[in-house]
Each structure stands twice: as C-alpha cells, then as structure tokens.
N, C-alpha and C. Protein backbone atom coordinates (compact mmCIF):
# COMPACT_ATOMS: atom_id res chain seq x y z
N UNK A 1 0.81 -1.21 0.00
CA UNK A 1 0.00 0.00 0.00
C UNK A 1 0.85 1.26 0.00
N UNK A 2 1.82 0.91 0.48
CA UNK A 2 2.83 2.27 0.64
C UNK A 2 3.53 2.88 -0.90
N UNK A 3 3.12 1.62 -1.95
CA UNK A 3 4.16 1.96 -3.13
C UNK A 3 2.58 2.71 -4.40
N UNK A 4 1.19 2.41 -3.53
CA UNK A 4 0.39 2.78 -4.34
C UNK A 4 0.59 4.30 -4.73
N UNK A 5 0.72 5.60 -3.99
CA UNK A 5 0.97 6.84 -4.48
C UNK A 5 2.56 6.94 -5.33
N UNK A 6 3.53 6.55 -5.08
CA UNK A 6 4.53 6.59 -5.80
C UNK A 6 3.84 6.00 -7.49
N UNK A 7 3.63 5.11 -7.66
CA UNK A 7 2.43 4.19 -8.79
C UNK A 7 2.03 4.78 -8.61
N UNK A 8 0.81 5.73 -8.48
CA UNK A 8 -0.34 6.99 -9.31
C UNK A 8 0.65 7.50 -10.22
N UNK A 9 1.73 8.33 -9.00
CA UNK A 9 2.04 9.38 -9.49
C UNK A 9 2.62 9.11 -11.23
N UNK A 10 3.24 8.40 -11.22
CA UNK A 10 4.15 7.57 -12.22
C UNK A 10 2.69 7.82 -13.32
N UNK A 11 1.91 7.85 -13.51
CA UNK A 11 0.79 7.93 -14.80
C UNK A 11 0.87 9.11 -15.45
N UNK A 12 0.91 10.57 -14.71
CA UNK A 12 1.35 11.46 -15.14
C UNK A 12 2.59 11.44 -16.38
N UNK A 13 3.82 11.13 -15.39
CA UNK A 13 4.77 11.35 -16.34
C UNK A 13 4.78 10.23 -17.05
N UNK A 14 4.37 9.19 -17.45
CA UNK A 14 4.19 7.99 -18.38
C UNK A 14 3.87 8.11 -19.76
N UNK A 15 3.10 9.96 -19.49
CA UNK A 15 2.19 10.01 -20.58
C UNK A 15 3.27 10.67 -21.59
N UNK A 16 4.47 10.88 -21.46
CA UNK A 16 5.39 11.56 -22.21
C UNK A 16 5.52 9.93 -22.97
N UNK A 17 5.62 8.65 -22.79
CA UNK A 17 5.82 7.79 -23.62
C UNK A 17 4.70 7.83 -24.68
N UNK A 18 3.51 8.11 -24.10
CA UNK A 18 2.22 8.23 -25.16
C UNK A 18 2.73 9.43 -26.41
N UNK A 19 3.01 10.66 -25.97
CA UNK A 19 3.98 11.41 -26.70
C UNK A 19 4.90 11.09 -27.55
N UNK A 20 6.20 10.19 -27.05
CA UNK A 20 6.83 10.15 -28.22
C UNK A 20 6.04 9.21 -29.14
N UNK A 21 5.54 7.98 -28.96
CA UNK A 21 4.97 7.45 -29.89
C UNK A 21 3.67 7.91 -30.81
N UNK A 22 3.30 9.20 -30.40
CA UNK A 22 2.44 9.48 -31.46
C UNK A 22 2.84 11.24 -31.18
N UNK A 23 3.01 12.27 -30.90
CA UNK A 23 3.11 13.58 -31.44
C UNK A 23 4.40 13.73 -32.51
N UNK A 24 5.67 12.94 -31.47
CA UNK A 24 7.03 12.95 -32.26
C UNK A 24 6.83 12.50 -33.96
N UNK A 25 6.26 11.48 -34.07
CA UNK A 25 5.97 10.69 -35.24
C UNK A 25 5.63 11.72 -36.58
N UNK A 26 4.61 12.53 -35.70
CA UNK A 26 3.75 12.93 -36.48
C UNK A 26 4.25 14.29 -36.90
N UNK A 27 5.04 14.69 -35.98
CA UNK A 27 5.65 15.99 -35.75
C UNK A 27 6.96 15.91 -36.88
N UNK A 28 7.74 14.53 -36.80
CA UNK A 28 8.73 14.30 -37.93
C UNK A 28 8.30 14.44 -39.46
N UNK A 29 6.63 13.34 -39.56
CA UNK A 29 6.27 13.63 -40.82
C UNK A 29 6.01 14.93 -42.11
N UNK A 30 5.78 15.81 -40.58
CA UNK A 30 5.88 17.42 -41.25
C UNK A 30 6.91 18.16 -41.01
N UNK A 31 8.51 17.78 -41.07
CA UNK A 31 9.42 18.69 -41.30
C UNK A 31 10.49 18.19 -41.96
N UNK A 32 11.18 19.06 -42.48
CA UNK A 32 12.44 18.53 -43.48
C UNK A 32 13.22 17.37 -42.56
N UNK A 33 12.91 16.27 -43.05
CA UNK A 33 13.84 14.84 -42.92
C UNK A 33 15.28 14.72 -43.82
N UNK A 34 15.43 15.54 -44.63
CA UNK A 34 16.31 15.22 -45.38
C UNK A 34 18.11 15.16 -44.42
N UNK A 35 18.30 14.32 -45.07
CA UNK A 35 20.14 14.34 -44.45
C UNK A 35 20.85 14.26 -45.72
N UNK A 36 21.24 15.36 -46.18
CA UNK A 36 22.32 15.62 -47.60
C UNK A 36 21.13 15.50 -48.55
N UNK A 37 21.43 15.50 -49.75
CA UNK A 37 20.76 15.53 -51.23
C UNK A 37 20.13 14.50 -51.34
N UNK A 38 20.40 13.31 -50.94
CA UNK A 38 19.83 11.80 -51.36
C UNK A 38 19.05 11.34 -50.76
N UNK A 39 19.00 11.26 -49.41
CA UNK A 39 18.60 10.56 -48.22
C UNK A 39 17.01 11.45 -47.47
N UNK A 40 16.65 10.74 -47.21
CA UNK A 40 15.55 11.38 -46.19
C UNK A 40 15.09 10.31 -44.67
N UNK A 41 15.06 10.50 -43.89
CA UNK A 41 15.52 9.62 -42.98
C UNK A 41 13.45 9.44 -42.37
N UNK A 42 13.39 8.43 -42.34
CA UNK A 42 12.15 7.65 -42.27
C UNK A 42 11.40 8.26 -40.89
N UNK A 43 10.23 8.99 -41.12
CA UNK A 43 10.25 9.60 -39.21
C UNK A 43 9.66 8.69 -38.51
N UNK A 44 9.71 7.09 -38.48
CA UNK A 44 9.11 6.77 -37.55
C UNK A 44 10.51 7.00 -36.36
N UNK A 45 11.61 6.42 -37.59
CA UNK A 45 13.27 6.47 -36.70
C UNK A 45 13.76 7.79 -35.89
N UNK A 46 12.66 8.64 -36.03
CA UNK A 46 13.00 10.07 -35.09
C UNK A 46 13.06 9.46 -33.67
N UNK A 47 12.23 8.49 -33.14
CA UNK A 47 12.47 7.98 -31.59
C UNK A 47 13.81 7.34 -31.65
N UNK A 48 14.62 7.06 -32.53
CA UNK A 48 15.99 6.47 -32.05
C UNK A 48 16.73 7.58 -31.01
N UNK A 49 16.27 8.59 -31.40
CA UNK A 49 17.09 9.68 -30.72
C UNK A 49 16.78 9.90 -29.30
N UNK A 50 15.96 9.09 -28.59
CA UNK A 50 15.77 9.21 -27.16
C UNK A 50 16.86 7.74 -26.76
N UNK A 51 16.47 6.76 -27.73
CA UNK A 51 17.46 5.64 -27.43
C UNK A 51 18.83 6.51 -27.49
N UNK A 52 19.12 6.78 -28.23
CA UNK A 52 20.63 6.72 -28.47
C UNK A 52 21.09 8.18 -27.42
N UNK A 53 20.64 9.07 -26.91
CA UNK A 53 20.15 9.72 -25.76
C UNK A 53 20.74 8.77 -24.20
N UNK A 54 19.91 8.12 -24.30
CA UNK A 54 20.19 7.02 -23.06
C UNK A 54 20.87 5.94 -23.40
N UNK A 55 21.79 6.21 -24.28
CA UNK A 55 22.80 5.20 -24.52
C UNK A 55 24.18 5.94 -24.43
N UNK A 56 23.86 7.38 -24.37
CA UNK A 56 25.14 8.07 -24.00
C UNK A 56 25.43 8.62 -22.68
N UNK A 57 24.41 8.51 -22.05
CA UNK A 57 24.11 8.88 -20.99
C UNK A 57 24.04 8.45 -19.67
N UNK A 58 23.85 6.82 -19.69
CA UNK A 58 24.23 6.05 -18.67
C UNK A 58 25.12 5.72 -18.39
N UNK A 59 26.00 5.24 -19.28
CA UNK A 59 27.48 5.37 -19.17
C UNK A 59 28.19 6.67 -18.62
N UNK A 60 27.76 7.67 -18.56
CA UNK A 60 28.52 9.33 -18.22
C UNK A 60 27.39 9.13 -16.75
N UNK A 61 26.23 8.92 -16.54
CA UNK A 61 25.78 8.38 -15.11
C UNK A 61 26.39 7.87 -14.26
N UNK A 62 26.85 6.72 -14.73
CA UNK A 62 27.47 5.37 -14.07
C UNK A 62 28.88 5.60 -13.65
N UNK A 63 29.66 5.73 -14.76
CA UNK A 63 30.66 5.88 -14.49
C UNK A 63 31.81 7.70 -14.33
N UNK A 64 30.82 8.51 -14.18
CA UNK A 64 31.24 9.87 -13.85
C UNK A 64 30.31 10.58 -12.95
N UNK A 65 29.39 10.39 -13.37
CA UNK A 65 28.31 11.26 -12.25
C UNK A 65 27.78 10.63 -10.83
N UNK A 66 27.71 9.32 -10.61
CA UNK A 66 27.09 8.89 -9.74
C UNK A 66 28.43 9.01 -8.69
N UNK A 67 30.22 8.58 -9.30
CA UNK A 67 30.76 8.02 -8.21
C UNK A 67 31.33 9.90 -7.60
N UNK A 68 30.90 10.18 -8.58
CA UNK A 68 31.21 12.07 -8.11
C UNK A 68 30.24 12.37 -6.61
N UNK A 69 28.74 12.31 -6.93
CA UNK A 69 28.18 12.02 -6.24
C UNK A 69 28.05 11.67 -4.96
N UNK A 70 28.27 10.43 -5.03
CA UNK A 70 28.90 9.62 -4.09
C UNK A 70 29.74 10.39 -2.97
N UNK A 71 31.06 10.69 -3.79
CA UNK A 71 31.80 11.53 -2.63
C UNK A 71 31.19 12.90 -1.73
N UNK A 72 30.37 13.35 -2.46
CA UNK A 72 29.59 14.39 -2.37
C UNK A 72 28.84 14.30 -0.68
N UNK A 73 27.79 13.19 -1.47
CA UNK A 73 26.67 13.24 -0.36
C UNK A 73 27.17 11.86 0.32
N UNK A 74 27.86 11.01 0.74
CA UNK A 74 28.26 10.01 1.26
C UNK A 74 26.73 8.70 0.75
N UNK A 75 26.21 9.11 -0.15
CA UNK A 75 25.76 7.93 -0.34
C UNK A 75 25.76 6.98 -1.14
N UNK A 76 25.47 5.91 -1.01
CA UNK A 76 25.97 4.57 -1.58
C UNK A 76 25.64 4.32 -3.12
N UNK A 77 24.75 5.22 -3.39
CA UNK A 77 24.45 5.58 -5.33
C UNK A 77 24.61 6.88 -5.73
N UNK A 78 25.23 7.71 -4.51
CA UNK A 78 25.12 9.05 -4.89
C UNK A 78 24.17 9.63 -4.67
N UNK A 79 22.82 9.46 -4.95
CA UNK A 79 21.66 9.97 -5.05
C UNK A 79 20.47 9.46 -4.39
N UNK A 80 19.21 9.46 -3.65
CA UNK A 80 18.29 8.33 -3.11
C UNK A 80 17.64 7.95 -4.38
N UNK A 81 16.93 6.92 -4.64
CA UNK A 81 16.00 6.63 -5.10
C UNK A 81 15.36 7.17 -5.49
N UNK A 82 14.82 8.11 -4.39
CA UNK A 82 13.40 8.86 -4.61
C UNK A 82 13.86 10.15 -4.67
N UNK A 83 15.03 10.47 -5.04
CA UNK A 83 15.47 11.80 -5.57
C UNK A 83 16.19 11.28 -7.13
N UNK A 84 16.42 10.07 -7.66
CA UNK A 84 16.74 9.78 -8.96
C UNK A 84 15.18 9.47 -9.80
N UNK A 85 14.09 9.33 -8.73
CA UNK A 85 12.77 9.58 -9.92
C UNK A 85 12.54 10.71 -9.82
N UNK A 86 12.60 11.13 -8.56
CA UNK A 86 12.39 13.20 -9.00
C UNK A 86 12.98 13.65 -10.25
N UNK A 87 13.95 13.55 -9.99
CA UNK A 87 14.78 13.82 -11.22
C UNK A 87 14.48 13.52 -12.90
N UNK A 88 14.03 12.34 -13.06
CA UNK A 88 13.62 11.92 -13.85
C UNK A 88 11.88 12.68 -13.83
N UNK A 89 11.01 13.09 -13.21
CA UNK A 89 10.07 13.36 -13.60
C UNK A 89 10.24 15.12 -13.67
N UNK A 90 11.33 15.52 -13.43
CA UNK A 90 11.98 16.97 -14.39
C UNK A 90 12.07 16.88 -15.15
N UNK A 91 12.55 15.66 -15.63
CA UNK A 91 12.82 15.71 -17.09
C UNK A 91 11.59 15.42 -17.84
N UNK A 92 10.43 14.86 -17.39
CA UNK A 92 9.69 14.77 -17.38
C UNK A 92 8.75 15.93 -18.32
N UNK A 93 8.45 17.00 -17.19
CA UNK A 93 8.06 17.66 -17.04
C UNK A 93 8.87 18.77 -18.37
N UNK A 94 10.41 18.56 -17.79
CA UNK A 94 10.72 19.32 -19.25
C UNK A 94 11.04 19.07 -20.92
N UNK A 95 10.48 17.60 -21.11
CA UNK A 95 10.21 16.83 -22.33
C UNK A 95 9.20 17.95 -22.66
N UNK A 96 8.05 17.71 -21.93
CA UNK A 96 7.03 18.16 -22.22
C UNK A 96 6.79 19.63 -22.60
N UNK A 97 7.46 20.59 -21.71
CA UNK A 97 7.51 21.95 -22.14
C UNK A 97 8.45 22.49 -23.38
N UNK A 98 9.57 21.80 -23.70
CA UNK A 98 10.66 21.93 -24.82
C UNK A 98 9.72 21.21 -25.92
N UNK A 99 8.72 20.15 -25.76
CA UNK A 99 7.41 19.63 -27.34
C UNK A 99 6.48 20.76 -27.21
N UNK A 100 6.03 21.18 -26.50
CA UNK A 100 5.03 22.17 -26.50
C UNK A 100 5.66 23.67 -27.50
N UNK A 101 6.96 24.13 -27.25
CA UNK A 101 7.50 25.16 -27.91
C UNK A 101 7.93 24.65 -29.42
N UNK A 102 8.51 23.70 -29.64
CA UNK A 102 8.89 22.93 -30.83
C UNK A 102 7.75 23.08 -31.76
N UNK A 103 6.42 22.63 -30.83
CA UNK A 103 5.31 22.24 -31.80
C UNK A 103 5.06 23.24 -32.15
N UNK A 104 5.18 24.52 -31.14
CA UNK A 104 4.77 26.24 -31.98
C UNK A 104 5.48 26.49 -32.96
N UNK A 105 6.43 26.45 -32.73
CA UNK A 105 7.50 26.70 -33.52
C UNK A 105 7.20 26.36 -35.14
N UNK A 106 7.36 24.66 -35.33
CA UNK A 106 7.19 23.94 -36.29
C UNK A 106 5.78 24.70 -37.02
N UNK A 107 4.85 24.71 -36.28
CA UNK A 107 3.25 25.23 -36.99
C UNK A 107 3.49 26.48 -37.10
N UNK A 108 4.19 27.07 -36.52
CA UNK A 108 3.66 28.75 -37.35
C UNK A 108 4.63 28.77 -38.48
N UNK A 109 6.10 27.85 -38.11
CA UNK A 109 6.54 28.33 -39.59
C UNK A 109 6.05 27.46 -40.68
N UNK A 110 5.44 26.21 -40.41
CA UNK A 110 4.33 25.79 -41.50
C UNK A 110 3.41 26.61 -42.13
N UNK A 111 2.86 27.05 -41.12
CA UNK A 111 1.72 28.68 -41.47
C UNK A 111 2.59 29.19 -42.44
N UNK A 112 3.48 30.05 -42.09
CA UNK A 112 4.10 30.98 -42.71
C UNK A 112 4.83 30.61 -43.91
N UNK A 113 4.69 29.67 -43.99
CA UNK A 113 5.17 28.97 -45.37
C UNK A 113 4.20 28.30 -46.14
N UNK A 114 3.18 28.30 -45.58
CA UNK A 114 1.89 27.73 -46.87
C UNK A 114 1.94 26.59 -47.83
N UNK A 115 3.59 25.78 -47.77
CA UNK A 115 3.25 24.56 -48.60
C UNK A 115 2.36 24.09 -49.24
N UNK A 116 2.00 23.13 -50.15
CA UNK A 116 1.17 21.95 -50.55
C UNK A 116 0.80 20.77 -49.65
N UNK A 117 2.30 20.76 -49.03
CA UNK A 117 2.19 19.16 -48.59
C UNK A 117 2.52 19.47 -46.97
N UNK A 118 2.47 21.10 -46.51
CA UNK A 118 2.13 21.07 -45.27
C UNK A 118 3.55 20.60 -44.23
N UNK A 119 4.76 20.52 -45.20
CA UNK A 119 5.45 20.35 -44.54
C UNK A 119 6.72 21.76 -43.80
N UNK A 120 6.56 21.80 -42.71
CA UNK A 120 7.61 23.00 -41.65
C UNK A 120 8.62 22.80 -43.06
N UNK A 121 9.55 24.00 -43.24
CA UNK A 121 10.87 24.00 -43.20
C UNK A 121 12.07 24.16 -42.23
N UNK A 122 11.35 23.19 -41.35
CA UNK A 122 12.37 23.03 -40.02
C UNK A 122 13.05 21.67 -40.08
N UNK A 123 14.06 21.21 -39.71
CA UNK A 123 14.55 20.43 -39.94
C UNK A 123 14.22 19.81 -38.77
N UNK A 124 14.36 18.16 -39.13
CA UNK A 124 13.80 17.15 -37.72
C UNK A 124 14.85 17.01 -36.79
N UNK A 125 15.75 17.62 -36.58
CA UNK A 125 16.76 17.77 -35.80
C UNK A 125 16.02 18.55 -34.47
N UNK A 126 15.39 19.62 -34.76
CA UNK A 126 14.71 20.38 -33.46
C UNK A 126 14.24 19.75 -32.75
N UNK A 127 13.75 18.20 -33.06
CA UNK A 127 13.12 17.24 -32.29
C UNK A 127 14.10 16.81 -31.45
N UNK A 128 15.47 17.11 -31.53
CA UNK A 128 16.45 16.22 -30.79
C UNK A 128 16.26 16.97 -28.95
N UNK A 129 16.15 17.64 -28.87
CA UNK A 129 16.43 18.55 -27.20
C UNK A 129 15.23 18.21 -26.29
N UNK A 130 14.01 18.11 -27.21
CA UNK A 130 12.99 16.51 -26.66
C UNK A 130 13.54 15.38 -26.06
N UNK A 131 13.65 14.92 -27.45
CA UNK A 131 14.15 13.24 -26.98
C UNK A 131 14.77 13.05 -26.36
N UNK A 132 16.22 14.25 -26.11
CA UNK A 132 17.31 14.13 -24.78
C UNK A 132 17.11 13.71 -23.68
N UNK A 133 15.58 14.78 -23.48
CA UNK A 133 15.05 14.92 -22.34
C UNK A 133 14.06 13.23 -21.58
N UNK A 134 13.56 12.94 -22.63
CA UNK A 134 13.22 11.77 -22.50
C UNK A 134 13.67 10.65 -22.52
N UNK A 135 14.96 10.69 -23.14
CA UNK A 135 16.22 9.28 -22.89
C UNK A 135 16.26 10.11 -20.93
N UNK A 136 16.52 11.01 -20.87
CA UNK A 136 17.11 11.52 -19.20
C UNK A 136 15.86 10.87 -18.60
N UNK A 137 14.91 11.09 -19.05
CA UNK A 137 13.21 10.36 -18.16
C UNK A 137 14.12 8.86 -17.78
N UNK A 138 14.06 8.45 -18.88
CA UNK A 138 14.32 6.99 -18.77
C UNK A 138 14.95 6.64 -17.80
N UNK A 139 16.51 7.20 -18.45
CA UNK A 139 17.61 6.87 -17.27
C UNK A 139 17.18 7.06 -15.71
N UNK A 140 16.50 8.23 -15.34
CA UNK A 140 16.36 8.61 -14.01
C UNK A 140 14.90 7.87 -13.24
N UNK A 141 14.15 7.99 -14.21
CA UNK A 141 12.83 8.50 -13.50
C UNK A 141 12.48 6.41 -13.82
N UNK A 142 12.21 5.71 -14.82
CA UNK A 142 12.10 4.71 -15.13
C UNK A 142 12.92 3.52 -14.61
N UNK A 143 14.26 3.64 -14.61
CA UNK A 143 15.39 3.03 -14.07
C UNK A 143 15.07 3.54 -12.00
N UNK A 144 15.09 4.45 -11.74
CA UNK A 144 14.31 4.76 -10.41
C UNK A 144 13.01 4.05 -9.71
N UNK A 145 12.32 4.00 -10.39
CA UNK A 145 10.94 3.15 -10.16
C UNK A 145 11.24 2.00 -10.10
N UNK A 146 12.30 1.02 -10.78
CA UNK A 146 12.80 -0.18 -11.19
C UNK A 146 13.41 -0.78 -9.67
N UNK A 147 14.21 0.42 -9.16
CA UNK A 147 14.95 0.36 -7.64
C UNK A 147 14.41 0.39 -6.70
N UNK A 148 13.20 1.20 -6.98
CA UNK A 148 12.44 1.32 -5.70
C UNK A 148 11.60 0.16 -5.68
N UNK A 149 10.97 -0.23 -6.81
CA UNK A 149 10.05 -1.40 -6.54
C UNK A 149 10.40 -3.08 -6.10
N UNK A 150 11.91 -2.77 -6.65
CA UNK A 150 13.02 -3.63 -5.99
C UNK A 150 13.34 -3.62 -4.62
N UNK A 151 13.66 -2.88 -4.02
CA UNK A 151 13.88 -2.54 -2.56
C UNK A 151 12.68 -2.81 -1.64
N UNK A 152 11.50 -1.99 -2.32
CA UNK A 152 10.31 -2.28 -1.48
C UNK A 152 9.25 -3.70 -1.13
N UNK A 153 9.82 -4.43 -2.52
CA UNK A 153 8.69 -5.59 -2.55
C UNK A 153 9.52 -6.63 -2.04
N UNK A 154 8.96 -7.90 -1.46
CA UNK A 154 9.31 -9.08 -1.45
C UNK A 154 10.33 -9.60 -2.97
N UNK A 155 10.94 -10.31 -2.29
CA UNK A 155 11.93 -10.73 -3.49
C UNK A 155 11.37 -12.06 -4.56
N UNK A 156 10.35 -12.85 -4.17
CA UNK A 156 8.85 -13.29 -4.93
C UNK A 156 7.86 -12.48 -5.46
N UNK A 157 8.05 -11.36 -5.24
CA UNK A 157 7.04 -10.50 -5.94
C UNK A 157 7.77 -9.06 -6.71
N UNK A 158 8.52 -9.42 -7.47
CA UNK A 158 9.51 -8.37 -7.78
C UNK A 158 8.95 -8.52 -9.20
N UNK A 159 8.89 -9.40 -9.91
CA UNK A 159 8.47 -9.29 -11.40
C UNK A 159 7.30 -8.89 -11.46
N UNK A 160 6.47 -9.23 -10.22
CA UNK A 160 4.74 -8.16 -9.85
C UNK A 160 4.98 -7.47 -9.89
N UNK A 161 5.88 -6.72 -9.32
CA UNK A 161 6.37 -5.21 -8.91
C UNK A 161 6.70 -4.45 -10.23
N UNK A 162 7.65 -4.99 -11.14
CA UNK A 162 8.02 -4.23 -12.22
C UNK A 162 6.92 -4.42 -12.97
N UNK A 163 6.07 -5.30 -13.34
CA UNK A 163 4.75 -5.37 -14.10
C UNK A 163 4.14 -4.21 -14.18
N UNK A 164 3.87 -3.60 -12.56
CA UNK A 164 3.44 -2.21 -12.54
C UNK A 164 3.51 -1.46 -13.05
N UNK A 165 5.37 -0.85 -13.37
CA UNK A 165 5.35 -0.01 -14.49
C UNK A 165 4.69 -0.20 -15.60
N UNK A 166 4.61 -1.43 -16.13
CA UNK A 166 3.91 -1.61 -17.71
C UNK A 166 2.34 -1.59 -17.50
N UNK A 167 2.07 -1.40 -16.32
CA UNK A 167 0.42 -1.36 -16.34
C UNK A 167 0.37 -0.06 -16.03
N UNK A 168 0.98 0.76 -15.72
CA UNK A 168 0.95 1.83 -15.62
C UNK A 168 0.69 2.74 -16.97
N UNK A 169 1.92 2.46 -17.59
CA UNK A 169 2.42 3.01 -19.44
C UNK A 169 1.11 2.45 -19.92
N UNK A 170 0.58 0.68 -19.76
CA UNK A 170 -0.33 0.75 -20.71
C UNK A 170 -1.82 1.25 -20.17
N UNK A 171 -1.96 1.81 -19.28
CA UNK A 171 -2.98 2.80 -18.94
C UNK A 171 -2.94 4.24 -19.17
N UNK A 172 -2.02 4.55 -19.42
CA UNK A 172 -1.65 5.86 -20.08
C UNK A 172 -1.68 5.50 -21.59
N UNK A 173 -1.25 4.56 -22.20
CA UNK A 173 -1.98 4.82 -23.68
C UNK A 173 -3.37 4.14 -23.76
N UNK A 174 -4.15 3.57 -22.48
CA UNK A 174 -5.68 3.78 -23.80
C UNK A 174 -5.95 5.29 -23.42
C-alpha cells in the first residue's frame, strides 16, 4: 500500500511515452527529414534519438556522475532513489515543455510557409532537445521506479512489482 501513491504518481509522467509514440511521429512527418541531397531519414526512426540519448548517458551516469556524487553526499548511489525519480520526472516535465514550444514553432513556420504538402521547413533535428530529455526520463525516473520497486517488494514479488510499471504506461496509452 505504501508503493500505491509513488504508482499513481508515475501515470502522469508515463504520458510523455504516449507522446513520443504518437506527437514525435507525427511531428517528424511534417518537417524537413532530409540528411544531404539523397537521403531522407524515415520519421518513424525520429524515436531512435531518445534511445541513443540514453545510450550516452548512462554510461557518463554510471561511471562519472554517480561516483562524483557519491563523494559528495556520502551515499551509496550518490543519489536516493526517490530523488533519482524526481529527477527523472523533471525531465519529465521538461520533455514536455521543450514539445510544446517545438510544436509552436514547427506550426507557425508551417503557417508561414503555406506549402502543398504542409510540410515545416524546419529540420527534424529540433526534435532532438525533446528526446534528450526523454532518454534523461528513462535513465532517471524509469530506471528509479525499477529500484524502488526492488527494494520495497518481497523478493517473490519483484516481477509483480516491475509489471506495474507496464500497467501503468499501458494505462496511459488507452
């Protein structure tokens, strides 16, 4: 019962996964994809960029930031738990406000450019300072929930425990 409000809260920021899989998508389809003269890069692959985000990032976690940390605050990860999902639901929070400006951005200079086919002359790169933010969700706020539900549950009920998260995410997308 004690892990039920930590789990609410977690629905909120979950909904940034509902986000990338459908605003990002859609948000790529209407802006210059092109990379050089030849190429145009497919926007479903605009979400690689939160992967590859948190593929640079845990490593510079792990092995620079946490043991810094560490010395810092004398604790044993550097950080609590429940200050590495805080953290993560900043980032959270600032996924969300850096898509909200992007998306202005992208539509008025769509507006202001009147196309045919409705596409920004913004390049899908602007999408990247998003996704950063949401590989950082991951690392902190997702990987956090993972520890805590570890720590808190019985060690027979730990794959219950992480289940949660995914019933969580998949209640945030219906």
């Amino acid at each position: 019962m004690k892990i039920l409000p930590m789990w609410a809260s977690g629905g909120i920021c979950f909904m940034t996964y509902a986000q990338e899989g459908i605003l990002v998508v859609s948000q790529a389809l209407k802006m210059d994809r092109h990379i050089g003269p030849n190429f145009q890069m497919p926007a479903g692959s605009i979400k690689m960029m939160s992967l590859i985000s948190l593929c640079i990032c845990l490593p510079f976690y792990d092995r620079v930031l946490q043991p810094a940390l560490k010395k810092i605050t004398k604790h044993d990860n550097g950080i609590t738990t429940l200050q590495r999902i805080g953290l993560g639901y900043l980032f959270s929070i600032l996924f969300a406000a850096v898509a909200g400006l992007v998306e202005q951005q992208r539509r008025d200079s769509a507006l202001s450019h009147a196309s045919a086919d409705g596409v920004a002359p913004m390049s899908v790169f602007w999408l990247f300072p998003q996704l950063m933010f949401l590989g950082l969700f991951e690392l902190f706020g997702v990987v956090g929930r993972i520890e805590l539900y570890n720590k808190e549950f019985p060690e027979k009920m730990r794959s219950i425990a992480n289940s949660l998260i995914y019933l969580c995410v998949a209640g945030v997308l219906i």
